[in-house]
N, C-alpha and C. Protein backbone atom coordinates (compact mmCIF):
# COMPACT_ATOMS: atom_id res chain seq x y z
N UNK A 1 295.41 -89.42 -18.97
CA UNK A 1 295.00 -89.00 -17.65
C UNK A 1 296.22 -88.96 -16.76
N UNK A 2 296.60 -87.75 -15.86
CA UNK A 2 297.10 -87.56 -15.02
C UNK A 2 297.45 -88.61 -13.87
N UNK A 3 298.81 -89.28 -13.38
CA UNK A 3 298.54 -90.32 -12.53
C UNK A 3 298.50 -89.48 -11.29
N UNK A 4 297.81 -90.18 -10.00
CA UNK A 4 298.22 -90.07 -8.66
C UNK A 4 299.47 -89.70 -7.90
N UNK A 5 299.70 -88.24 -7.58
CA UNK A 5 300.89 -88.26 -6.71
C UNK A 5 300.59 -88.54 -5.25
N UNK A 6 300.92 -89.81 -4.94
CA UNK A 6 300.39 -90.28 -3.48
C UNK A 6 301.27 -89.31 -2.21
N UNK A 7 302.68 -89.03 -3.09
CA UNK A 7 303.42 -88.37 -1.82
C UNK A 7 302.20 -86.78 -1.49
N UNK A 8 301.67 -86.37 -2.35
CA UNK A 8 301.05 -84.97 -2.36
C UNK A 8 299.79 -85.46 -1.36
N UNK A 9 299.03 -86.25 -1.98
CA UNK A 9 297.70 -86.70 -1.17
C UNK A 9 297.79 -86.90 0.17
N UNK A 10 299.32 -87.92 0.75
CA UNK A 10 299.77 -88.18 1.58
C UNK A 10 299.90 -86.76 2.46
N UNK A 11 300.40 -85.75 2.35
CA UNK A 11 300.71 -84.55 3.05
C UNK A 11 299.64 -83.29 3.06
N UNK A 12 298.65 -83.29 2.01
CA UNK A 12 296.90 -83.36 2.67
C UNK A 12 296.81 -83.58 3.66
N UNK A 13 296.54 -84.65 3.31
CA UNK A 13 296.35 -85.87 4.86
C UNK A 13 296.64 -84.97 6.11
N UNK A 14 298.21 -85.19 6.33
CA UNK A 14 298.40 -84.90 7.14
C UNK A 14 298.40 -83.39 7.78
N UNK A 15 297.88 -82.59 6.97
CA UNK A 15 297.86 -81.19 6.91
C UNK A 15 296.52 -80.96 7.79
N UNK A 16 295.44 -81.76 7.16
CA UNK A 16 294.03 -82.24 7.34
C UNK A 16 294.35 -82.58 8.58
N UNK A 17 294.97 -83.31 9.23
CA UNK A 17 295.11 -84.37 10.26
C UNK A 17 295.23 -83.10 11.57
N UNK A 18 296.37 -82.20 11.15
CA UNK A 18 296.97 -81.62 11.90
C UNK A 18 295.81 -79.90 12.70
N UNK A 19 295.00 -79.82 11.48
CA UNK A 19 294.29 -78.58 11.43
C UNK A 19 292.99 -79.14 12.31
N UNK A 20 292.91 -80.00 12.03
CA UNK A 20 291.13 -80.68 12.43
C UNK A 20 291.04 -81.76 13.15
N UNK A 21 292.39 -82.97 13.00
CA UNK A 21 292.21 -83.74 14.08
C UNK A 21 291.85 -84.86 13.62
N UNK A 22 292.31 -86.66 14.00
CA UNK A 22 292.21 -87.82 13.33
C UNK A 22 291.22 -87.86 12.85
N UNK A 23 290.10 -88.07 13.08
CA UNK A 23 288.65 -88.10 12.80
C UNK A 23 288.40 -87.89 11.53
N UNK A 24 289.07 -86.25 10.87
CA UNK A 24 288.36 -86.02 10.10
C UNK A 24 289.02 -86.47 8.84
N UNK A 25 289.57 -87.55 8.38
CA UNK A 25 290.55 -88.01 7.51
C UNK A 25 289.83 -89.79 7.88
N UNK A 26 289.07 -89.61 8.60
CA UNK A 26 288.97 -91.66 8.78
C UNK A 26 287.52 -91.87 8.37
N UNK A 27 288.04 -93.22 7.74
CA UNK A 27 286.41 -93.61 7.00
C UNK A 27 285.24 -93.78 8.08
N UNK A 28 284.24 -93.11 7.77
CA UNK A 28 283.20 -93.01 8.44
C UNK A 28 282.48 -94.44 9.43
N UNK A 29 282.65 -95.52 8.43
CA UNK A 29 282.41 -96.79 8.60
C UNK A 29 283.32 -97.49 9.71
N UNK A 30 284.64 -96.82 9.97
CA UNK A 30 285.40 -97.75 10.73
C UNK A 30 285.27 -97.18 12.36
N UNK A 31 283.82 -96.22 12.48
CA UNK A 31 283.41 -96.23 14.07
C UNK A 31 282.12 -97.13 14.49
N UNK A 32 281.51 -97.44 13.21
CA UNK A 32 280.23 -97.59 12.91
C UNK A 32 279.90 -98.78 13.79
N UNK A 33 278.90 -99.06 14.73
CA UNK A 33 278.36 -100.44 15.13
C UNK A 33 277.13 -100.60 14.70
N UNK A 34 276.59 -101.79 15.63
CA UNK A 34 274.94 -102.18 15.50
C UNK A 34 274.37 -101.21 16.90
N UNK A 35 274.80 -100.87 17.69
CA UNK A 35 274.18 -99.65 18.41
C UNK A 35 274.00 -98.23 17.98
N UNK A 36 275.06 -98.00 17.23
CA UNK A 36 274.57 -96.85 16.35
C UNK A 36 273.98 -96.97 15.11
N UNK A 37 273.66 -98.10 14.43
CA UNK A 37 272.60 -98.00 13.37
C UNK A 37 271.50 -98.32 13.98
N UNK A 38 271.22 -99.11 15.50
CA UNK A 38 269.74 -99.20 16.05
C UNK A 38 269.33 -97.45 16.00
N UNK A 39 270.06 -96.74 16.52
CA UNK A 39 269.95 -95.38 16.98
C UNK A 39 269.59 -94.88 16.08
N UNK A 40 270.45 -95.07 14.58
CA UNK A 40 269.89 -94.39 13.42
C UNK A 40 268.38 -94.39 12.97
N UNK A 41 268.25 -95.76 13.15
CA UNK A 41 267.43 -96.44 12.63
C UNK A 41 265.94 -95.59 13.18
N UNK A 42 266.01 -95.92 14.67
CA UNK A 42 264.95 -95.42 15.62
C UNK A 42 265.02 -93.50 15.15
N UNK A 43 265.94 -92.82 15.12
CA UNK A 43 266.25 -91.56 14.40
C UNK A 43 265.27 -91.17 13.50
N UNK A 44 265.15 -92.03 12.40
CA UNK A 44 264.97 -92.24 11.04
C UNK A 44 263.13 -92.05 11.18
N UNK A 45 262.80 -93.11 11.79
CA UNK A 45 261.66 -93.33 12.05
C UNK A 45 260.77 -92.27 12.84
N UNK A 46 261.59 -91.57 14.20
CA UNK A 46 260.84 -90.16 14.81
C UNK A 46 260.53 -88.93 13.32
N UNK A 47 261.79 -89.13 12.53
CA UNK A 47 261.72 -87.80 11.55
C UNK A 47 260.76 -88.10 10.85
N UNK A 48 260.49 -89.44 10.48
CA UNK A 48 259.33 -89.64 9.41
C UNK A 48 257.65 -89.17 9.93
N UNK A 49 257.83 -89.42 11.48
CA UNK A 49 256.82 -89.35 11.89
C UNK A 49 256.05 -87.87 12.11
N UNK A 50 257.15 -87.07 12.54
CA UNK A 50 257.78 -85.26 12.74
C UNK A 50 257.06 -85.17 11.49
N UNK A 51 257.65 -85.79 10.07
CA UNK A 51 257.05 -84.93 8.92
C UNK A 51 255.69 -85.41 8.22
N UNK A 52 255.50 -86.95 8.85
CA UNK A 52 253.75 -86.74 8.83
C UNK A 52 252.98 -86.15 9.17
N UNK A 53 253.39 -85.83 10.47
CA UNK A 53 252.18 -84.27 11.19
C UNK A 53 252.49 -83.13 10.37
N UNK A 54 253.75 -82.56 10.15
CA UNK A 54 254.18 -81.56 9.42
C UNK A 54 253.04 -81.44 7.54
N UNK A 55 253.47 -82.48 7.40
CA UNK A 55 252.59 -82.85 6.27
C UNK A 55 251.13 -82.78 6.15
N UNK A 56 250.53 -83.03 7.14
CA UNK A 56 249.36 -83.19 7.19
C UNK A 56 248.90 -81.69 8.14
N UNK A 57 249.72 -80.91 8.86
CA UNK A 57 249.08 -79.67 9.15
C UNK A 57 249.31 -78.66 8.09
N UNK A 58 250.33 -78.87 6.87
CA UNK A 58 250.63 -78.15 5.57
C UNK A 58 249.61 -78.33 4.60
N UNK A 59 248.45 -79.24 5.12
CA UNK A 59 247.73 -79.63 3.51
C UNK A 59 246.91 -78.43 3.75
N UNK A 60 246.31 -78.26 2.44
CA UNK A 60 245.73 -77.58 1.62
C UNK A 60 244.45 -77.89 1.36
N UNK A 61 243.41 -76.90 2.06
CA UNK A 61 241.84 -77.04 2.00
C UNK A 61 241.06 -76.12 0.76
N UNK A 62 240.69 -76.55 -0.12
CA UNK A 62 239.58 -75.66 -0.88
C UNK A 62 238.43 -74.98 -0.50
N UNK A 63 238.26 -73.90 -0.09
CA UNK A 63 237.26 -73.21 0.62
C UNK A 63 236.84 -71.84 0.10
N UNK A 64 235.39 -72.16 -0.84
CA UNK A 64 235.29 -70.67 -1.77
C UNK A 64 236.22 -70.54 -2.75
N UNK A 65 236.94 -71.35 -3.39
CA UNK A 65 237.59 -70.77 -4.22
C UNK A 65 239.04 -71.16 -4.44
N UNK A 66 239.67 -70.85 -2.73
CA UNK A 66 240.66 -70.47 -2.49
C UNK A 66 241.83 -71.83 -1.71
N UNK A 67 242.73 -72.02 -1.75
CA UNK A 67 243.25 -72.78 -0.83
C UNK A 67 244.00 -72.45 -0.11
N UNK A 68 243.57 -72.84 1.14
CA UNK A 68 243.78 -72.24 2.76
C UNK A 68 244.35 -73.14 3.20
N UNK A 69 245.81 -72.79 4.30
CA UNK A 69 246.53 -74.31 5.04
C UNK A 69 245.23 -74.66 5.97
N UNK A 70 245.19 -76.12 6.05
CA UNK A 70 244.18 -76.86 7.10
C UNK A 70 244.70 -76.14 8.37
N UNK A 71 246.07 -76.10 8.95
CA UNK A 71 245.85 -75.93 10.22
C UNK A 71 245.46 -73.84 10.22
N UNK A 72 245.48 -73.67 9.21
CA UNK A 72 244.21 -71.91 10.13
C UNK A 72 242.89 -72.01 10.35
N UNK A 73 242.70 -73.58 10.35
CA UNK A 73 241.11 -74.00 10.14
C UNK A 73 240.73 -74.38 11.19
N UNK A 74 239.99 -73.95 12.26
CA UNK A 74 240.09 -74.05 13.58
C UNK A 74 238.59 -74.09 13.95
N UNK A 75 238.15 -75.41 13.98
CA UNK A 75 236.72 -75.81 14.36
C UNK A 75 236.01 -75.04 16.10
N UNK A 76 236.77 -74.13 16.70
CA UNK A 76 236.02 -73.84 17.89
C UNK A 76 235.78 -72.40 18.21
N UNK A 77 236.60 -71.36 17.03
CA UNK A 77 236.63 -70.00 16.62
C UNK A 77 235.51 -69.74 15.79
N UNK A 78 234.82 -69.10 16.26
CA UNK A 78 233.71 -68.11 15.54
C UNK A 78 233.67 -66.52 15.64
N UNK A 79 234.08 -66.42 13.87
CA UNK A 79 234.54 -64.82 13.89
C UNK A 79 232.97 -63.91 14.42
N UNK A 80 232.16 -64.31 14.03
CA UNK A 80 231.21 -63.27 13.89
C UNK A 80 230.16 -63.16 15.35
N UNK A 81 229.71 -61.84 15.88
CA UNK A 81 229.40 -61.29 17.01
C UNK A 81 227.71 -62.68 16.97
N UNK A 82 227.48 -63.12 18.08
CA UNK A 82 226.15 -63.66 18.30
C UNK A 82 225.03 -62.49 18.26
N UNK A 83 225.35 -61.33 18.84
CA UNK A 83 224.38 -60.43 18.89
C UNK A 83 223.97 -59.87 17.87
N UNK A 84 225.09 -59.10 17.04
CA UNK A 84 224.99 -58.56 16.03
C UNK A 84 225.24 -59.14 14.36
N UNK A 85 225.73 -60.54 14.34
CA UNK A 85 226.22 -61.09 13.57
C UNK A 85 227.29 -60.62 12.43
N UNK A 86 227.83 -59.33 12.93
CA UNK A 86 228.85 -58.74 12.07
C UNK A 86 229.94 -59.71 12.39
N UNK A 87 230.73 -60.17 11.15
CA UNK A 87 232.65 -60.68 11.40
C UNK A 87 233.46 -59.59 11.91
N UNK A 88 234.45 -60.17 12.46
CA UNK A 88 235.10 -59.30 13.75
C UNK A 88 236.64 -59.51 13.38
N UNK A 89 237.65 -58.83 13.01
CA UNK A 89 238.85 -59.04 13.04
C UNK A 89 239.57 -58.31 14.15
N UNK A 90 239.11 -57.57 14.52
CA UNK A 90 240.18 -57.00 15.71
C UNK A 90 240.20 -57.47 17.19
N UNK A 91 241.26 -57.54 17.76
CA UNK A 91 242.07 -57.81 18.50
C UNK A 91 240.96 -57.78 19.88
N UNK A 92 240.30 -56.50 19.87
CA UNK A 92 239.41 -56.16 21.02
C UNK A 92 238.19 -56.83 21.04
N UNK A 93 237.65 -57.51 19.86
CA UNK A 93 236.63 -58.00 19.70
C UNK A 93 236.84 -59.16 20.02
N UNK A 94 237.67 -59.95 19.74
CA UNK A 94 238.49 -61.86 20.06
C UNK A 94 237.97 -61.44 21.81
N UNK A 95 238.77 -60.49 22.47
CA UNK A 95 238.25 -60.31 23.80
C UNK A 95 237.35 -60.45 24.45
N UNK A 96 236.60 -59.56 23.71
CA UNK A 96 234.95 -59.52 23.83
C UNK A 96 234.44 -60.54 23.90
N UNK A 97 234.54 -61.19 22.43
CA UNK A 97 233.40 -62.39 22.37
C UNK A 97 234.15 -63.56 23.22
N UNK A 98 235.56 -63.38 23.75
CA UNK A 98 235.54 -64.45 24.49
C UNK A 98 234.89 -64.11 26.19
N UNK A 99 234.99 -62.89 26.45
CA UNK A 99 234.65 -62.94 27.70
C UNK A 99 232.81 -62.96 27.93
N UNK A 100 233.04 -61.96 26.73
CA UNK A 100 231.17 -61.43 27.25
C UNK A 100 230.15 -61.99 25.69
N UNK A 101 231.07 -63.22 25.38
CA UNK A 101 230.23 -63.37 23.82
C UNK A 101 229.81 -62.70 22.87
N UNK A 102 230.16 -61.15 22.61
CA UNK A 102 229.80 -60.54 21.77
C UNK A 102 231.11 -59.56 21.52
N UNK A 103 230.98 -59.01 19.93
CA UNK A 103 231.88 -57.82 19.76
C UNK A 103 232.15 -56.58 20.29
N UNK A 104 233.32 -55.88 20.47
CA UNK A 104 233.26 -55.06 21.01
C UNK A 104 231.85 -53.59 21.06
N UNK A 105 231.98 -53.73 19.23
CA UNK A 105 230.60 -52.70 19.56
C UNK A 105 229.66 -52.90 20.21
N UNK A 106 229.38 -54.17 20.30
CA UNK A 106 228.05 -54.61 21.20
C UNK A 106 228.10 -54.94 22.93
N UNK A 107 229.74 -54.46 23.23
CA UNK A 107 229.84 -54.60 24.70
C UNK A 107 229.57 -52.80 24.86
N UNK A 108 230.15 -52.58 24.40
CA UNK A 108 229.91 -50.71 24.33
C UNK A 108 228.47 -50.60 24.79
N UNK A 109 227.39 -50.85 23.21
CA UNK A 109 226.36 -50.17 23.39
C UNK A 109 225.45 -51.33 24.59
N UNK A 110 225.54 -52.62 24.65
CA UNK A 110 224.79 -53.03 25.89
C UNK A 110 225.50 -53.71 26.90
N UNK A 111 226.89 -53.96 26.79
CA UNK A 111 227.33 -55.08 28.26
C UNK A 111 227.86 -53.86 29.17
N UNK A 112 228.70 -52.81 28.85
CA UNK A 112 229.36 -51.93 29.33
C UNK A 112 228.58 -51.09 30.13
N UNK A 113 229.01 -51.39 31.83
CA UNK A 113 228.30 -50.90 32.86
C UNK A 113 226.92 -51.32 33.90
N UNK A 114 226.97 -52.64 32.37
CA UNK A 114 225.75 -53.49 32.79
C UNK A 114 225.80 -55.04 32.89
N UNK A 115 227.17 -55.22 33.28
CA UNK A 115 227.95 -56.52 33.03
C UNK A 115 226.73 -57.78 34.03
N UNK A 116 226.29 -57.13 35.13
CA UNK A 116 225.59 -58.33 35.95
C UNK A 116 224.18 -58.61 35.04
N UNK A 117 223.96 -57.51 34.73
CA UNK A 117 222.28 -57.96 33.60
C UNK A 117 222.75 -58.83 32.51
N UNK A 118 223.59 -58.80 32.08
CA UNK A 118 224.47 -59.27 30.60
C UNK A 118 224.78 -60.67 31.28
N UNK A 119 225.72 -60.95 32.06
CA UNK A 119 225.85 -62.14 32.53
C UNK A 119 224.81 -63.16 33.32
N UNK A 120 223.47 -62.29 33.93
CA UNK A 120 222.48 -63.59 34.01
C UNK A 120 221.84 -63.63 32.84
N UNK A 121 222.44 -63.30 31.55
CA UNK A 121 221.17 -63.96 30.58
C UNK A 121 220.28 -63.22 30.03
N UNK A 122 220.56 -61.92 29.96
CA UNK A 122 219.44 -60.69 29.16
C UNK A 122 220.77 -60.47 27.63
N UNK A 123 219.68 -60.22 26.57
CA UNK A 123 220.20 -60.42 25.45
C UNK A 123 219.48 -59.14 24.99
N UNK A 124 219.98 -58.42 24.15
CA UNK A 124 218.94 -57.33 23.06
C UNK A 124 217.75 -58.07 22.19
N UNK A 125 216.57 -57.28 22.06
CA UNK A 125 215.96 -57.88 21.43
C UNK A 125 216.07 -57.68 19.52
N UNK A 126 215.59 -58.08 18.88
CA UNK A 126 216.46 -57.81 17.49
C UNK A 126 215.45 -56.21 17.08
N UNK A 127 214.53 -56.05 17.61
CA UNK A 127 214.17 -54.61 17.70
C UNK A 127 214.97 -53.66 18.18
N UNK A 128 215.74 -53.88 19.05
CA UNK A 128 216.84 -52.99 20.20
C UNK A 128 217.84 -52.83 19.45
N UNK A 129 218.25 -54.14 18.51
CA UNK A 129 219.74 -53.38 17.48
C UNK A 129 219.83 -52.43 16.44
């Protein structure tokens, strides 16, 4: 085995020293206190906590079949129209049923123009759809 040329390592060093600055040539340990390992420490402990939620909004629900992340699972969203009970993916319908509770087709054919009858409480009858 090859010995150590210390004069070579030595002028590294200082090459290192000169490009980047003392720091980056000194053992890590010889800044180190007990205020910066409290810091670490407390550090250590936020990240663990960061990746328990992380962890637990990443899990994985079985539903039909399929596994779905828990957090698209959203207990207060209801896709489908009250009136008409069709599922609703578009954009205009989320609108709808948030303002006037129902899908867009069903603001068309009964809320539209008739918003004050619709808002005290008149509904289609299931003959009317």
């Amino acid at each position: 085995m090859k010995e150590k040329d210390w004069n070579h390592i030595a002028k590294i060093e200082k090459a290192i020293v000169k490009k980047y600055g003392r720091e980056a040539v000194q053992n890590p340990k010889s800044s180190w206190d007990e205020e910066k390992e409290k810091d670490y420490i407390q550090q250590l402990k936020e990240l663990f906590v960061k990746e328990e939620a992380y962890d637990e909004q990443s899990e994985k629900v079985e539903i039909n079949g399929f596994l779905v992340p828990k957090k698209l699972l959203t207990k207060g969203t209801n896709k489908n129209c009250p009136v008409c009970g069709k599922f609703s993916l578009k954009s205009n319908d989320d609108v709808c049923i948030i303002k006037y509770d129902c899908c867009h087709k069903c603001f068309i054919n009964y809320v539209e123009n008739r918003e004050k009858r619709w808002k005290s409480g008149w509904r289609p009858e299931i003959g009317d759809k």
